[in-house]
Structure formats: structure tokens, C-alpha cells
Protein backbone atom coordinates (compact mmCIF):
# COMPACT_ATOMS: atom_id res chain seq x y z
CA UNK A 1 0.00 0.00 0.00
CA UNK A 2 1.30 3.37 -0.62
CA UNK A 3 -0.12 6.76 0.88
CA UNK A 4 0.04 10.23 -0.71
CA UNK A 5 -0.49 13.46 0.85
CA UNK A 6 -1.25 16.58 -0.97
CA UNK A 7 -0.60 19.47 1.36
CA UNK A 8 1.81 18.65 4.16
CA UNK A 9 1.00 21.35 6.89
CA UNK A 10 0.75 20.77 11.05
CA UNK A 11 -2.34 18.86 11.07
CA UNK A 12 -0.80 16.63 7.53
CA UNK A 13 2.48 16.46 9.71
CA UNK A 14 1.01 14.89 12.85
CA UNK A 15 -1.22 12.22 10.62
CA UNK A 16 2.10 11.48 8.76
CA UNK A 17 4.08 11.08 11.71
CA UNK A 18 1.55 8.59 13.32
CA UNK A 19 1.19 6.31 10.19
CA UNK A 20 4.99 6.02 10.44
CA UNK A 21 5.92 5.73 14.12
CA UNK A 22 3.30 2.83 13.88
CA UNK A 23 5.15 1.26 11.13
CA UNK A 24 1.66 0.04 9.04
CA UNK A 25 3.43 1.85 6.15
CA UNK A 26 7.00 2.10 5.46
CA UNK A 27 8.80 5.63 4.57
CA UNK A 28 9.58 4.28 0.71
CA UNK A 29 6.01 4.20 0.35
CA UNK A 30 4.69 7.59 1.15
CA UNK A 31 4.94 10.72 -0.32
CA UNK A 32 3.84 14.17 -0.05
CA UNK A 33 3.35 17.45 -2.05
CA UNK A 34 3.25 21.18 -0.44
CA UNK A 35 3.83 24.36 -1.77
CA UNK A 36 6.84 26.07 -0.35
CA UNK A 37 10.50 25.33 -0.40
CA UNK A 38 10.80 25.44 3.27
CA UNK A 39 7.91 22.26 3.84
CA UNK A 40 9.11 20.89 0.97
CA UNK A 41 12.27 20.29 3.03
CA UNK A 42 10.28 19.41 5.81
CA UNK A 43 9.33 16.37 3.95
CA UNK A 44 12.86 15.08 3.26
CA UNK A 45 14.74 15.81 6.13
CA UNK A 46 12.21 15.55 9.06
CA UNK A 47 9.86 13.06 7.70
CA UNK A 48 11.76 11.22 5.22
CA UNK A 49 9.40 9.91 2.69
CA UNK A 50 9.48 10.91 -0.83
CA UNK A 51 9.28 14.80 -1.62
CA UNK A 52 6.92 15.57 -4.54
CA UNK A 53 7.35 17.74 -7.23
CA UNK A 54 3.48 17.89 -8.20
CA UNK A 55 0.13 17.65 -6.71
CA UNK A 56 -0.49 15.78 -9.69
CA UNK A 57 2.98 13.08 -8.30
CA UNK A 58 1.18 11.78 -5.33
CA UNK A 59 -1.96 10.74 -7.11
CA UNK A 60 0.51 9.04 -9.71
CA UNK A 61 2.62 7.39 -6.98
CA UNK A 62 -0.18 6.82 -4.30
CA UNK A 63 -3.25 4.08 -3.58
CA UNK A 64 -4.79 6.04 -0.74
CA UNK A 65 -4.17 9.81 -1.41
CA UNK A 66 -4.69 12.77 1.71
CA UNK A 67 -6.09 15.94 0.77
CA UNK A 68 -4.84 17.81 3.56
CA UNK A 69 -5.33 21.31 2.06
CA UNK A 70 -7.60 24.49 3.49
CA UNK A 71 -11.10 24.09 1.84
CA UNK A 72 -10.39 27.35 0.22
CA UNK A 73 -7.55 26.04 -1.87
CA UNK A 74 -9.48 22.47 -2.41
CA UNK A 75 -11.45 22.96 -5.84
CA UNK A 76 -8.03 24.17 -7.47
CA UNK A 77 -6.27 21.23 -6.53
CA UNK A 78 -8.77 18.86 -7.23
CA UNK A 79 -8.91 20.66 -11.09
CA UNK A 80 -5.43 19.85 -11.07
CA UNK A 81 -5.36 16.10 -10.18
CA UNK A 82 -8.67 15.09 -11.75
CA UNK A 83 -7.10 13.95 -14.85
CA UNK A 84 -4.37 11.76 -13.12
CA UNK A 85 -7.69 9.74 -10.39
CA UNK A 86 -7.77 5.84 -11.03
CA UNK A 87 -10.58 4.29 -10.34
CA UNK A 88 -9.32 2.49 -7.75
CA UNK A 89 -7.73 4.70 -5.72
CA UNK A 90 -8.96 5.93 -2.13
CA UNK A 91 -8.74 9.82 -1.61
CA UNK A 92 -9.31 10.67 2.38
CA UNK A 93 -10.40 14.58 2.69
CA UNK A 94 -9.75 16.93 5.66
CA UNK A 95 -11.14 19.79 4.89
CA UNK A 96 -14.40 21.37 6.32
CA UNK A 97 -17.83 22.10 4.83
CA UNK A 98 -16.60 19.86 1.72
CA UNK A 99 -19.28 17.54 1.37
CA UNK A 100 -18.86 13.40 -0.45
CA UNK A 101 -21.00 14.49 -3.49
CA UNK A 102 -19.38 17.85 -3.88
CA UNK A 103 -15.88 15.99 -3.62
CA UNK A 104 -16.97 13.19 -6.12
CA UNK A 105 -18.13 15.95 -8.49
CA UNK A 106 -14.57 17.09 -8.24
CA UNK A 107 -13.06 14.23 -8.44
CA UNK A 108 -14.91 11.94 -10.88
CA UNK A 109 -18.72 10.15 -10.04
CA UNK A 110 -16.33 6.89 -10.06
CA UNK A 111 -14.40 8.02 -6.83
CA UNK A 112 -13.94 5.95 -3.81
CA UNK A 113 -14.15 9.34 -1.59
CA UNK A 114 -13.97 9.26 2.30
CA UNK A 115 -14.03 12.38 4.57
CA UNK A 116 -12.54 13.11 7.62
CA UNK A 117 -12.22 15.78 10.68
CA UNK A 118 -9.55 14.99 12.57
CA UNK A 119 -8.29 17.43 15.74
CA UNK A 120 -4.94 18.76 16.72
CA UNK A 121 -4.22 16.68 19.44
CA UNK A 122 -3.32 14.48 16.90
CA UNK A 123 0.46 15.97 17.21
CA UNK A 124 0.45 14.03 20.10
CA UNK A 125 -0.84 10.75 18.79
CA UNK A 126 -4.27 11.68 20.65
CA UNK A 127 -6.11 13.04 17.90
CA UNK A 128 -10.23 12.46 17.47
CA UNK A 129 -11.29 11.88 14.15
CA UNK A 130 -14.56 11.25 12.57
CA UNK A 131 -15.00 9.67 9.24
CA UNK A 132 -17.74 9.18 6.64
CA UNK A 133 -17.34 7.19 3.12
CA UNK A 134 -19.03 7.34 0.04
CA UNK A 135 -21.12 4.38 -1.65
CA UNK A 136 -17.66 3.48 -3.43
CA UNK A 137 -16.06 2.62 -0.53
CA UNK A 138 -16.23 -0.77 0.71
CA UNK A 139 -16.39 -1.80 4.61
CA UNK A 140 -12.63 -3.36 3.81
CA UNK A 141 -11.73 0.24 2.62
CA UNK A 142 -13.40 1.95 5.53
CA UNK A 143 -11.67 -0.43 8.15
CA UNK A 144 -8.35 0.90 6.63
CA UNK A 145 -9.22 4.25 6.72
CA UNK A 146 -10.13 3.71 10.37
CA UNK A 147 -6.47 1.81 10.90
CA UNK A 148 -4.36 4.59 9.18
CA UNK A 149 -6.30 7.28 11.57
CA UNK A 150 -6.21 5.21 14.61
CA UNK A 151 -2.22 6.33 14.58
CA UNK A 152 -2.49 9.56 15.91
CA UNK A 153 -5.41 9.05 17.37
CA UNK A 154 -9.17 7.65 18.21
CA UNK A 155 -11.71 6.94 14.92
CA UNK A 156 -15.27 7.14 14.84
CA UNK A 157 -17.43 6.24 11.73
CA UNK A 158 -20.33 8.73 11.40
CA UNK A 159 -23.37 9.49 9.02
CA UNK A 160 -22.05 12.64 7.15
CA UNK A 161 -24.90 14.67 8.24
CA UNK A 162 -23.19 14.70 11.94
CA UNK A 163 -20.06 16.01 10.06
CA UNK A 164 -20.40 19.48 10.41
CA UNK A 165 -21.47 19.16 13.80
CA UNK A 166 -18.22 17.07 14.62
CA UNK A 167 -16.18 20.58 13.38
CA UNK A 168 -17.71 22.29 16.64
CA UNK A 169 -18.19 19.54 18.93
CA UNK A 170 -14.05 18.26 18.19
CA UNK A 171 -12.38 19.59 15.10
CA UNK A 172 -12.22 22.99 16.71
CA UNK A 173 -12.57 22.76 20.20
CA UNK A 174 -9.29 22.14 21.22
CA UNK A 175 -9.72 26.06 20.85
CA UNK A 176 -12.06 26.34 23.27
CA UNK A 177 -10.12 24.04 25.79
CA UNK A 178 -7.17 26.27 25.44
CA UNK A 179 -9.08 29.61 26.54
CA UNK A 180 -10.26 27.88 29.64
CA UNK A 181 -6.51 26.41 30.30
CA UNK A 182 -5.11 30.43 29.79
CA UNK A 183 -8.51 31.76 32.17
CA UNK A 184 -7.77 29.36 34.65
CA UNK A 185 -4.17 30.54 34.89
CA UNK A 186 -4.31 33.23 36.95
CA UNK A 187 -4.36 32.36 39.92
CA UNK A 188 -1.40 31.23 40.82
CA UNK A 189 2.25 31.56 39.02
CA UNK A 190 1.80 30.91 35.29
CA UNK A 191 3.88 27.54 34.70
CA UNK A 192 2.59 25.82 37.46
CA UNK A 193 -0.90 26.75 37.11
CA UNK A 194 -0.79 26.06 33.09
CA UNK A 195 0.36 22.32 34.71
CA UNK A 196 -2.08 21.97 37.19
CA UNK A 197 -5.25 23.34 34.81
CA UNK A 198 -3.76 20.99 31.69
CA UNK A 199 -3.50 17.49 33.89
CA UNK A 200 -6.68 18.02 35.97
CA UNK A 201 -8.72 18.78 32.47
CA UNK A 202 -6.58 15.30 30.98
CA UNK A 203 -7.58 13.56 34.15
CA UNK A 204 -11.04 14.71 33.78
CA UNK A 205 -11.48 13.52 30.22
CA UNK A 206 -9.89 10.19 30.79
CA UNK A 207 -11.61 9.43 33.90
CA UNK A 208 -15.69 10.19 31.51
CA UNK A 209 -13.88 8.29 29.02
CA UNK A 210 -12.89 4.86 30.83
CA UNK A 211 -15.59 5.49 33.78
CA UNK A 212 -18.29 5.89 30.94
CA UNK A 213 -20.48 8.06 33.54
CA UNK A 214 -22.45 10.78 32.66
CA UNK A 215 -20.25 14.35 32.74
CA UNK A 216 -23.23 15.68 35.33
CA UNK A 217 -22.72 12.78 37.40
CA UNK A 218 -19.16 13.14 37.17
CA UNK A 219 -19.42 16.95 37.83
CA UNK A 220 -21.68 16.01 41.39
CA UNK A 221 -18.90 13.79 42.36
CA UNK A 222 -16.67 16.89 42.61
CA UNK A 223 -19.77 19.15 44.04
CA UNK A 224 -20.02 18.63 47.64
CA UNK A 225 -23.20 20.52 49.31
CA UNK A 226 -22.30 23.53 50.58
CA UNK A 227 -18.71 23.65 49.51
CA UNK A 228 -16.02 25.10 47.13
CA UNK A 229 -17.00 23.53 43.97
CA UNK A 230 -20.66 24.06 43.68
CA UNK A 231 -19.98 28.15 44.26
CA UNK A 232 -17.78 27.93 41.17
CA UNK A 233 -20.49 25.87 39.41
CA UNK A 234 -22.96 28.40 40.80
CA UNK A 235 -20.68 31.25 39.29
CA UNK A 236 -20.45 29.75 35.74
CA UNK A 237 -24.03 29.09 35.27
CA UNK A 238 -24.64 32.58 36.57
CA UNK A 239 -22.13 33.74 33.71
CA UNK A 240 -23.28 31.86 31.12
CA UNK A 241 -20.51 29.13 30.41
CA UNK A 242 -22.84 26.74 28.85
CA UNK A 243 -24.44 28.92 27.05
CA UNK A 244 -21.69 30.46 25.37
CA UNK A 245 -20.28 27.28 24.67
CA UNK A 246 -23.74 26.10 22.95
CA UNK A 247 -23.38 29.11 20.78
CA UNK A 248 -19.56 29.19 19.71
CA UNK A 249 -19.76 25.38 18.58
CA UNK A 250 -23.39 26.74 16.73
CA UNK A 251 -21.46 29.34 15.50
CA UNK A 252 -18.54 27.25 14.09
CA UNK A 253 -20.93 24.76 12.38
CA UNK A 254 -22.77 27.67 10.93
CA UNK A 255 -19.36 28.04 9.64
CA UNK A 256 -18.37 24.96 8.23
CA UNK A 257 -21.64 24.22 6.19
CA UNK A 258 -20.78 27.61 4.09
CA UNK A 259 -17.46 26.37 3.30
């Protein structure tokens, strides 16, 4: 099997790095394309796959091809590589508000299509991606796609009308996560509190994740009657936390579908 990337930025950087720390695909068999000298360099000496000189390369060279680009730079690269798609190649997509249909239209109505929103805690192999396939695409297909993602990360397969919804609920709320880190921060000196906010919100996540209890049940175990943690809680409802988080991630998806 060989993988091609076309675009090799942070987020294409972190999925390329996982696929090849976990050794499912060796270096000789990947390749990427970007557009400036200085990634282009990236590729060779940090990554060590093959560098390409086209977009056009990696479709020639690749079975399962990454479009890792911005969705505003998408339709021109996929007017440049339509000519080179065979029809049994797999091309994975990562960019926002780019729907299966609009990306087979693109691409050719015989396109095995799949698209993806993965996170940026994938630079740290604990990425969250969701995943949708189009009619092409067989479950053997899927299951790979799954494999290659589960490197930097965790995979879920979704219907595609959740996808847009996945952009505010994970693709961009490691944003959101960071703003509470920084706001929690000031109360004590900077690089310990940035320590203590960042491993009590990892605890927290990994203790919903492997407990599998509700977050408001999880949230009362913390809230003793009368004491300090319920007249934060108290504070943040007053303030509005939920509700501004219900409208930043409606707000983002409002976003994504006009991509």
C-alpha cells in the first residue's frame, strides 16, 4: 500500500508522523506534495518519505491519497489532479464544509471518496477523528481508513450529516479548551498553574472516558453541598458558560456548512 499526501501542513504532519511511528506503512512508500521550499524540506529531512514535485505526483505514486489542504484552496487542486484519479484509488479529505458528493463531483462520479475531521491533538498521537465514506467505498476500505487514523489518534465512523457538527463539537474545540486552560491561569504563578489546569482537564477527560459516567454525574462527584466547587459551578451558570459554549460550537458549524 502506498499513501500520498497533498498538502503537508501541522495537522498533515502529525497524521504522517503517526502512520509512520506505527510502522503500518513504510517511509519508501509515502509521499507528499506542499507548496513552499521550506515544507518541501520538511518532507525530506524531518519526515523522510518521498518529496513531490506535483500535486499531480502523489496521485501518480499513491493508492490512498490525503487531501490535507484548506477548503479554500481544495477545488483548485482537485482541477489539477482530476485527470491523473484511477478508479481504484482511495482519496481521504480533511477539509471542512466539503461535502462526499461535492468531492466526487470534483473528483470523478467513479471516486472511492472518504471524509474526515480529525483534531490537533493528533500531534500528540491523541487526535479524534470522525469519518464518513461514500457508496464506493467498501467496509474493507473503511476499516483501513479507520487503521491509518487510529495512529495519531481515536476513529469514529459517522453518518455525514453529523459532520459538520463534529467541526464544533471536536475539530475545533481544542480552541475552546485552550481559553479555559489560559482563564484558569491566573491564579497562581503561570507555569505551574498552566500544569495543574492541563493534567486536571486530561484527568477529567480520561476518567468520563474509561468510567463511561455521565459528565453531570461526574461533575456532582466533585460538588459537595455547601462547599467550594458548587460556588464555582454556581458562578459559571450565573455567567453563562454553557451557554456560550452552545453558541460558539453553533457558531462554528454555521461556519463549516458555508465552506
Amino acid at each position: 500500500m502506498k499513501i500520498g499526501f497533498i498538502g503537508c501542513g501541522n495537522m498533515a504532519t502529525a497524521m504522517l508522523k503517526g502512520i509512520l511511528k506505527s510502522g503500518e506503512v513504510a517511509a519508501t512508500d509515502m509521499i507528499a506534495s506542499a507548496k513552499s521550499d521550506k515544507t518541501r524540506k520538511k518532507i525530506e529531512q524531518e519526515l523522510g518519505i518521498q518529496k513531490a514535485d506535483t500535486n499531480a505526483q502523489v496521485v501518480d505514486f499513491a493508492d490512498v491519497v490525503f487531501l490535507a489542504v484548506k477548503p479554500q484552496f481544495l477545488e483548485g487542486v482537485l482541477n489539477e489532479i482530476k485527470d491523473s484519479v484511477k478508479e481504484e484509488q482511495i482519496f481521504i479529505s480533511i477539509a471542512p464544509g466539503k461535502t462526499l458528493q461535492w468531492l466526487g463531483e470534483h473528483l470523478g462520479e467513479k471516486t472511492k471518496v472518504i471524509r474526515t475531521m480529525p483534531n490537533t491533538p493528533a500531534m500528540v498521537g491523541e487526535g479524534m477523528t470522525a469519518l464518513c465514506v461514500n457508496e464506493l467505498v467498501t467496509e474493507k476500505e473503511t476499516a483501513l481508513a479507520v487503521k491509518l487514523c487510529n495512529t495519531f489518534g481515536k476513529t469514529e465512523v459517522i453518518p455525514e450529516h453529523l459532520m459538520d457538527a463534529v467541526v464544533g463539537v471536536s475539530g475545533s474545540s481544542p480552541a475552546y479548551v485552550f481559553m479555559f486552560l489560559e482563564a484558569m491561569a491566573d491564579g497562581m504563578p503561570r507555569a505551574q498553574a498552566y500544569k495543574f489546569a492541563a493534567q486536571s482537564v486530561l484527568g477529567s477527560a480520561k476518567l468520563m472516558l474509561e468510567t463511561g459516567k455521565h459528565p453531570g454525574e461526574l461533575k456532582d462527584m466533585v460538588c459537595s453541598p455547601a462547599g467550594t466547587t458548587i460556588q464555582a459551578v454556581r458562578v459559571l451558570e450565573e455567567k453563562g458558560l454553557r451557554s456560550a459554549v452552545i453558541e460558539a460550537q453553533t457558531a462554528c458549524v454555521k461556519k463549516a456548512k458555508g465552506m
